[in-house]
Protein backbone atom coordinates (compact mmCIF):
# COMPACT_ATOMS: atom_id res chain seq x y z
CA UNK A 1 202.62 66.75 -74.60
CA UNK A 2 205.22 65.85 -71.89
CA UNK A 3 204.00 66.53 -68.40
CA UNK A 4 205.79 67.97 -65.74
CA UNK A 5 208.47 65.49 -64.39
CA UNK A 6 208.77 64.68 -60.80
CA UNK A 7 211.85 66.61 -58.86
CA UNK A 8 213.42 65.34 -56.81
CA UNK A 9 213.00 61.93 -58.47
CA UNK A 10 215.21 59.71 -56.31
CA UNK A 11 214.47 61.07 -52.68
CA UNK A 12 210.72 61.15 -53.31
CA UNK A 13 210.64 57.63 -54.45
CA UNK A 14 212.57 56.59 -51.26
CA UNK A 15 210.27 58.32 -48.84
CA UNK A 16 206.91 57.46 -50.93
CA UNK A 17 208.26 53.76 -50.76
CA UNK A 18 209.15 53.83 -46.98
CA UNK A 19 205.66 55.73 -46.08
CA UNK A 20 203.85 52.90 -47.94
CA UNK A 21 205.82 50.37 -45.85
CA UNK A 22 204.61 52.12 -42.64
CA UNK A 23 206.86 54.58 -41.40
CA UNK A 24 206.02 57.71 -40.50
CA UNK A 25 207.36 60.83 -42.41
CA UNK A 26 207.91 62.71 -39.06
CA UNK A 27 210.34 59.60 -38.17
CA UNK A 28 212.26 59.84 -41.58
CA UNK A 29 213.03 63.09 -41.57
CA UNK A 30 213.78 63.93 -38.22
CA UNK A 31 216.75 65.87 -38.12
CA UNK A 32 217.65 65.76 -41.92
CA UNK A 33 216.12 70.06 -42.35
CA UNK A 34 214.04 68.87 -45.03
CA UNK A 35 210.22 68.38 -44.66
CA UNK A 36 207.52 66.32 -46.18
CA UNK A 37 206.30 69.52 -48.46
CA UNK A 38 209.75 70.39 -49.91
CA UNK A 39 209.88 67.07 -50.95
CA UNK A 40 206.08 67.24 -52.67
CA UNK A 41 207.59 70.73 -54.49
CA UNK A 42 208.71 69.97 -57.70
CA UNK A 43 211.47 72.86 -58.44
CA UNK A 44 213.03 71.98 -54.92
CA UNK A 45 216.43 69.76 -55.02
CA UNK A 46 218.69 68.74 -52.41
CA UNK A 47 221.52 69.40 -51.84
CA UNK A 48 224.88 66.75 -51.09
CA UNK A 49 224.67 67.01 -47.50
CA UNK A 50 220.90 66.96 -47.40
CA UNK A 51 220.92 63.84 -49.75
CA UNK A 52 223.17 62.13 -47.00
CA UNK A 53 221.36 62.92 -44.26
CA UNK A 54 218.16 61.95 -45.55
CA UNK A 55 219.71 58.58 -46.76
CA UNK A 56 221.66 57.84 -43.35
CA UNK A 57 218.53 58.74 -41.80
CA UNK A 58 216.17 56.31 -44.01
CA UNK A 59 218.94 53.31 -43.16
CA UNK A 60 218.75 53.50 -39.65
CA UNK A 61 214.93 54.07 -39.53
CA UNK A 62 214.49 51.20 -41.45
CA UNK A 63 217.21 49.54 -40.51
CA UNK A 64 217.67 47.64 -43.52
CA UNK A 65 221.75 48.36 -44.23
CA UNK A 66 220.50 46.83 -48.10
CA UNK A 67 217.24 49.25 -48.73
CA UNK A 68 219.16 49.93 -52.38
CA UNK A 69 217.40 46.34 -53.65
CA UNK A 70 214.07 47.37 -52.17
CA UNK A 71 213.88 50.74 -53.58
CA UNK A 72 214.82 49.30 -56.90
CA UNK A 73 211.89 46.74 -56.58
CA UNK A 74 209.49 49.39 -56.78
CA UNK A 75 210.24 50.33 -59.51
CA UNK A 76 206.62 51.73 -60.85
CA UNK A 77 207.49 54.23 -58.27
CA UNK A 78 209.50 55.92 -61.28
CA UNK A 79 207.01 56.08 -64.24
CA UNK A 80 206.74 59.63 -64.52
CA UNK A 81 210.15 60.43 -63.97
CA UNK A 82 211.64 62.58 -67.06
CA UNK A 83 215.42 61.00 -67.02
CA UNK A 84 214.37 57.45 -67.05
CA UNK A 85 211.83 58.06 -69.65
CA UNK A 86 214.39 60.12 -71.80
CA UNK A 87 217.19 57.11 -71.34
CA UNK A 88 214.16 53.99 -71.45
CA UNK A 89 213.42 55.85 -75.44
CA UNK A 90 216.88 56.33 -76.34
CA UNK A 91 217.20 53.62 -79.33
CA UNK A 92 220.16 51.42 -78.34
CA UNK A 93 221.69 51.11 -74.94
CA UNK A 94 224.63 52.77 -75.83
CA UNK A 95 223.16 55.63 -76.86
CA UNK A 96 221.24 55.24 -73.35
CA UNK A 97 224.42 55.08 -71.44
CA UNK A 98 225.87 58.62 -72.88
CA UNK A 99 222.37 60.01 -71.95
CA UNK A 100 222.62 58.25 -67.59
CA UNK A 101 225.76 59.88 -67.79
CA UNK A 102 224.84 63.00 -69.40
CA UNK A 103 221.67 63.67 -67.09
CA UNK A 104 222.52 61.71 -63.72
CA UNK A 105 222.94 65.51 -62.04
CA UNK A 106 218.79 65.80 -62.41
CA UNK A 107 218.67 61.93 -61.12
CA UNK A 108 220.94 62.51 -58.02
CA UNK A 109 223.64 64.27 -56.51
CA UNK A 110 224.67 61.48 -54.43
CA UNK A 111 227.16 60.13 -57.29
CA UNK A 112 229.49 61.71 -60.25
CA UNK A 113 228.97 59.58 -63.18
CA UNK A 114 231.96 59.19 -66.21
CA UNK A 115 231.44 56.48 -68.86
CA UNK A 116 234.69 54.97 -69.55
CA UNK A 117 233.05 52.99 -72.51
CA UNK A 118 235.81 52.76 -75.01
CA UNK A 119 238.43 51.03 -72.65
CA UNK A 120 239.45 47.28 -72.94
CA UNK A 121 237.26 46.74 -69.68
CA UNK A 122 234.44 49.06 -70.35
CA UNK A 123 232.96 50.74 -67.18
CA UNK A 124 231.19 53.66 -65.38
CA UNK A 125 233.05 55.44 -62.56
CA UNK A 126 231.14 56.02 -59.45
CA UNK A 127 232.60 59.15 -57.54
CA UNK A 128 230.69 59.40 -54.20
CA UNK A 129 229.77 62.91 -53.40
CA UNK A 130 228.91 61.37 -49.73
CA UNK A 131 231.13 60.45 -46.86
CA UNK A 132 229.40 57.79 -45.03
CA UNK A 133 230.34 53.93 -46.05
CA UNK A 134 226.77 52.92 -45.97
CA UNK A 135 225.04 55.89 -47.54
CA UNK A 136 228.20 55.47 -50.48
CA UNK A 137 227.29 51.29 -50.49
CA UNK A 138 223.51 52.69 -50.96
CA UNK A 139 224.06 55.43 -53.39
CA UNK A 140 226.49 53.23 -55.92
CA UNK A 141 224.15 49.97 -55.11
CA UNK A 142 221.07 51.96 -56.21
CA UNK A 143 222.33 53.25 -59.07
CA UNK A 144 223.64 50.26 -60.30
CA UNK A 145 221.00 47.90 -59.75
CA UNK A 146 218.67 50.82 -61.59
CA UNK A 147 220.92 50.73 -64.46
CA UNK A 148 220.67 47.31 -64.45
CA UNK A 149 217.39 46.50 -64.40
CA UNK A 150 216.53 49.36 -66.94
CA UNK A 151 217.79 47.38 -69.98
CA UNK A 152 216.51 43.59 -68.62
CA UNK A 153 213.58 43.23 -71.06
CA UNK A 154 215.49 44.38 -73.57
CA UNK A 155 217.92 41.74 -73.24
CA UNK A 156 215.96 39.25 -73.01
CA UNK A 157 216.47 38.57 -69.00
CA UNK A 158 220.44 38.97 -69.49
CA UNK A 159 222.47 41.36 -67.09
CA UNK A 160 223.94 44.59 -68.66
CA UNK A 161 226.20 45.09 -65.60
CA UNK A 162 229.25 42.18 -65.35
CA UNK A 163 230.32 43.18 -61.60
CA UNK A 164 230.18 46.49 -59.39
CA UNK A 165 233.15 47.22 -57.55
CA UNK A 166 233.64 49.39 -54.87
CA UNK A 167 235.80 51.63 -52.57
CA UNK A 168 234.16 50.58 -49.06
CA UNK A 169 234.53 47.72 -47.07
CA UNK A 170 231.27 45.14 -46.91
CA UNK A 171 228.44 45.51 -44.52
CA UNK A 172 227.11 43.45 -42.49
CA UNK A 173 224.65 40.93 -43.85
CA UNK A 174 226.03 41.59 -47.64
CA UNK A 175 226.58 37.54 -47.54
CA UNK A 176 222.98 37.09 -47.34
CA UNK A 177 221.65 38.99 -50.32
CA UNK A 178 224.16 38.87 -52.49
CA UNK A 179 222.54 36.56 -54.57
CA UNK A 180 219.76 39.38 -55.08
CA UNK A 181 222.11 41.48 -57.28
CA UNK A 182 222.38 39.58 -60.22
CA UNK A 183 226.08 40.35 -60.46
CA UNK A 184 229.35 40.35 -58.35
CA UNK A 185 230.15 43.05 -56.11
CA UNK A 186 233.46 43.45 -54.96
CA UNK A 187 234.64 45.22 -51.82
CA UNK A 188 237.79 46.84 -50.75
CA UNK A 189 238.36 48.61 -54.11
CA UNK A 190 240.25 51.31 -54.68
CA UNK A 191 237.38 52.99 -56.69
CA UNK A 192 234.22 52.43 -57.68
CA UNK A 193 233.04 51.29 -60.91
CA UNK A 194 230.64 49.40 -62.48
CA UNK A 195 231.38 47.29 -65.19
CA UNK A 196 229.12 46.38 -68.24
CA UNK A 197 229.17 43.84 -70.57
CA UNK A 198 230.33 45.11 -74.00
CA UNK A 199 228.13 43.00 -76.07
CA UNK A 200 225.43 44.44 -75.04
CA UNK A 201 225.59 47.94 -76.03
CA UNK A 202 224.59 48.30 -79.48
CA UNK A 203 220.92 46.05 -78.74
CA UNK A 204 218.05 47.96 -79.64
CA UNK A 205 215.67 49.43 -77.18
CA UNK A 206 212.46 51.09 -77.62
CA UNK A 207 212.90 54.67 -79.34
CA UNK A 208 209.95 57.46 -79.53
CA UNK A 209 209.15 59.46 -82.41
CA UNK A 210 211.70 61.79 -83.67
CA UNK A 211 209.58 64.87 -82.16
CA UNK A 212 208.98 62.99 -78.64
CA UNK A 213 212.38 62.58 -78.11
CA UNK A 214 213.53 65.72 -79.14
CA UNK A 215 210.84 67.45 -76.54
CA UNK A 216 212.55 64.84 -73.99
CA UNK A 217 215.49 65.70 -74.50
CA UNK A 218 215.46 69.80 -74.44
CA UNK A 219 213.63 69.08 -71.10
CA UNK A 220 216.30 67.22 -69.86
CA UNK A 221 218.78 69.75 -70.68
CA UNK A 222 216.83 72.69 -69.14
CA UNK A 223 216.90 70.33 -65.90
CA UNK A 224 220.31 69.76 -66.34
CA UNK A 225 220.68 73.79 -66.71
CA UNK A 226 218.67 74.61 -63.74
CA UNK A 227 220.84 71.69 -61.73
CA UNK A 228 224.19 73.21 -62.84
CA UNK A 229 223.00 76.86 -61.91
CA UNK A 230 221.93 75.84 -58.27
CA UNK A 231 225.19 74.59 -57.98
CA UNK A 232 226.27 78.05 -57.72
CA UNK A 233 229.55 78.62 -56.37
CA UNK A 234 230.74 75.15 -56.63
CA UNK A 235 230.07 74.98 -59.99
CA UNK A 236 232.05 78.65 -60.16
CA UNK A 237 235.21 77.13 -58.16
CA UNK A 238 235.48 74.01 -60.18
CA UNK A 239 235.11 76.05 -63.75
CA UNK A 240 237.97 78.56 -62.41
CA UNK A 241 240.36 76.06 -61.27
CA UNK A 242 239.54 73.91 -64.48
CA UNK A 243 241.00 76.72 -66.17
CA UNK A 244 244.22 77.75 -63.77
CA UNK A 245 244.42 73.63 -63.00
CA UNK A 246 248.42 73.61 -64.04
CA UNK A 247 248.82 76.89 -61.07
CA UNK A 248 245.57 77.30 -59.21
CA UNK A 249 245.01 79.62 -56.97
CA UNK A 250 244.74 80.06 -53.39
CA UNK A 251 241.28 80.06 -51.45
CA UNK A 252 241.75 84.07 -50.72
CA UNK A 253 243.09 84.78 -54.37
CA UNK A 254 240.33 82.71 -55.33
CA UNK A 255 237.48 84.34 -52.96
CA UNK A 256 239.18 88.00 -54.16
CA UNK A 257 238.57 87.16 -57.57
CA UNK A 258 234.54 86.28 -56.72
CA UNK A 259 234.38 89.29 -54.87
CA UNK A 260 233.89 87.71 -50.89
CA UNK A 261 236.06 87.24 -48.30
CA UNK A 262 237.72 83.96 -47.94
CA UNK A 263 235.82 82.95 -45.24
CA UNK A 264 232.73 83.62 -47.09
CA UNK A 265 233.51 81.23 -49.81
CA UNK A 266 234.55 78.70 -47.21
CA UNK A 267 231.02 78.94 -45.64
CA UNK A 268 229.49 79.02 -48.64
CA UNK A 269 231.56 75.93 -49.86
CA UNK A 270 230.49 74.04 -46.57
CA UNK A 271 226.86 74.54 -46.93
CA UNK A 272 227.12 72.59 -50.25
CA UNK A 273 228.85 69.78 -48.44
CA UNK A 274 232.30 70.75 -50.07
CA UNK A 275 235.57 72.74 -49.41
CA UNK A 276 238.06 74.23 -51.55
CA UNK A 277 240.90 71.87 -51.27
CA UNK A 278 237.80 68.74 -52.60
CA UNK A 279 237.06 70.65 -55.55
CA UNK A 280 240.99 71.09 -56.21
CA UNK A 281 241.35 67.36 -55.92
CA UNK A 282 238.65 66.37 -57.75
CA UNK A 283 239.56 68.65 -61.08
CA UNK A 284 243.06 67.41 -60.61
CA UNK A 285 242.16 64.02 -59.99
CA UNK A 286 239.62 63.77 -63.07
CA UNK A 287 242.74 65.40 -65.39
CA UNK A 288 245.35 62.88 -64.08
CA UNK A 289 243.67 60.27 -65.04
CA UNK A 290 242.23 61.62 -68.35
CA UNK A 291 246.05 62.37 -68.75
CA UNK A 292 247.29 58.89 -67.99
CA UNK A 293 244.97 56.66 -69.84
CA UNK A 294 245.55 59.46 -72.93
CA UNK A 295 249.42 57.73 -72.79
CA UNK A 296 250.34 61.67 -72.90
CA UNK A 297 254.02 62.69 -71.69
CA UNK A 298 255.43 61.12 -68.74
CA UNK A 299 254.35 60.86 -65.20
CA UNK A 300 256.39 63.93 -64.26
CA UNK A 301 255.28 66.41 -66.94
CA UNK A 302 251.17 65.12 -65.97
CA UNK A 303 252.08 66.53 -62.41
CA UNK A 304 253.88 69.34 -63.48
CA UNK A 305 251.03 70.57 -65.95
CA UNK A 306 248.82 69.58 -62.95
CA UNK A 307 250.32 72.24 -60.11
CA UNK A 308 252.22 69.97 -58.55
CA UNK A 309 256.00 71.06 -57.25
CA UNK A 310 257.50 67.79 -57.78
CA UNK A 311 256.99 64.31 -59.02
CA UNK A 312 256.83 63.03 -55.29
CA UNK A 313 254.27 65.43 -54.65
CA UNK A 314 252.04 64.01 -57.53
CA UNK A 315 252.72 60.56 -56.70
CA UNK A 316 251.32 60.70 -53.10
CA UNK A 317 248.40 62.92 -54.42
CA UNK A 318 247.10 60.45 -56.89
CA UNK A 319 247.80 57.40 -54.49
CA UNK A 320 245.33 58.92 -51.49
CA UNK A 321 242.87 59.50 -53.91
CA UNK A 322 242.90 56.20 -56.51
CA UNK A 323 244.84 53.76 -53.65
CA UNK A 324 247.22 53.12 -56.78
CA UNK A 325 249.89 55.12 -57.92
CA UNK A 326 250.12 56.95 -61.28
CA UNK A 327 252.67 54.23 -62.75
CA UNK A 328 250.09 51.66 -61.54
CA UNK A 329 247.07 53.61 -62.94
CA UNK A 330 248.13 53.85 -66.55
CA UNK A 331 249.38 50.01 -67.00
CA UNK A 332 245.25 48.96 -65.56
């Protein structure tokens, strides 16, 4: 029988590590709007801005810019979390991998995750849901370092991740524990990404019985359900423009056709910690480059089928969002 996992996994474990280090839970979560109890209640989950403010506030009450490596060294802290125990019995780490990517929503919201396995550089793209450099640095450091450290015994001591690279500029003190990763990070980036070691993927890791894992599993995707549901209207907005993504609709044509006023959805939007025009980019943004690295049609017909007016228009889209230009993304 599979017991009841532990929700929210990740922002437990960071206050639970931090009160056992001393600080009081009055001092971490001054300010964030989330108290000790909702964190102890197992069917609450935070939202994106809650995550950051929580985060933001755990950096500068501990005022360790690096707390990613410390939370990561405690790791026991974990045991009875469902996703890790799902991904620890998948068979093979590259079966793992589809499964991190697959259930990283019940994990954290701090991070999109999208395996790019089959490339000539395989790698995991890190899209930051949070705005702050630091709390990004911590989010994408975390997860990394988790993913990591998950498959070490398996192989044998070796690293799974080659080098982490990322869209933020370094903090201060990064020269003195970079040694601590196990792996270069880069800085300055214009995305981020971790990159794995190919090799690697088809070891074998530990596997459950066929019946465990299936009871694992269907856990993990009623989680992964329940997630996607309290996403509620941003998971609404980003299915309708999916679908009208080559001539998407305004905010009030959009807002008309969920029955609310266009400032409601806007609110609404906010309290999520995300606006219309975001969840535009980001669908366009995630087709582009499905587009481009598909080698389909040329750079004009991608931003035409995209909603975009003109080539030009496309061009200075994809460069704010990637730092590299469509022409630059598909010969990487």
């Amino acid at each position: 029988m599979i017991g009841k996992p532990q929700l929210p996994s990740f922002p437990r474990v960071l206050l639970q590590m931090l009160l056992r280090d001393g600080y009081s839970a009055e001092s971490l979560l001054s300010g964030t709007g989330i108290s000790e109890v909702d964190l102890e209640d197992e069917t609450f989950r935070l939202g994106v801005e809650q995550h950051e403010r929580f985060i933001t506030r755990a950096l500068n009450v501990s005022g360790n810019t690096h707390l990613s490596l410390e939370v990561v060294r405690n790791a026991e802290l974990f045991q009875s979390n469902l996703f890790l125990i799902t991904v620890s019995n998948s068979g093979s780490i590259a079966r793992a991998l589809q499964w991190i990517e697959r259930y990283s929503t019940i994990y954290t919201r701090t991070l999109t995750v999208t395996n790019e396995l089959s490339s000539a550089a395989p790698s995991v793209l890190l899209e930051p849901q949070v705005r702050g450099p630091l709390v990004i640095y911590f989010a994408t450091t975390a997860f990394t370092l988790f993913v990591d450290s998950m498959f070490r015994d398996a192989l044998g001591g070796a690293h799974l991740v080659e080098r982490l690279e990322l869209a933020v500029a370094e903090p201060e003190g990064f020269a003195s524990v970079k040694d601590q990763f196990g792996f270069a990070v880069i800085f300055h980036c214009h995305e981020s990404r971790m990159f794995l070691v190919e090799s690697l993927f088809a070891t074998p890791i530990r596997q459950a019985d066929p019946q465990t894992i299936r009871l694992l599993t269907e856990s993990c995707e009623r989680q992964l359900e329940e997630a996607r549901l309290e996403e509620g209207i941003v998971g609404e907005v980003t299915a309708l423009l999916i679908e009208h993504v080559s001539s998407p609709p305004k905010l009030d044509e959009a807002a008309s056709m969920f029955h609310t006023s266009s400032r409601s959805l806007r609110r609404r939007l906010s309290e999520q910690g995300t606006s219309f025009q975001q969840i535009l980019d980001s669908v366009r943004r995630e087709a582009a480059r499905r587009l481009l690295k598909g080698g389909r049609g040329s750079i004009a017909s991608i931003g035409y089928e995209l909603g975009f007016d003109s080539p030009s228009h496309f061009n200075r889209a994809f460069k704010r969002w990637t730092g590299l230009t469509p022409t630059q993304y598909r010969a990487a």
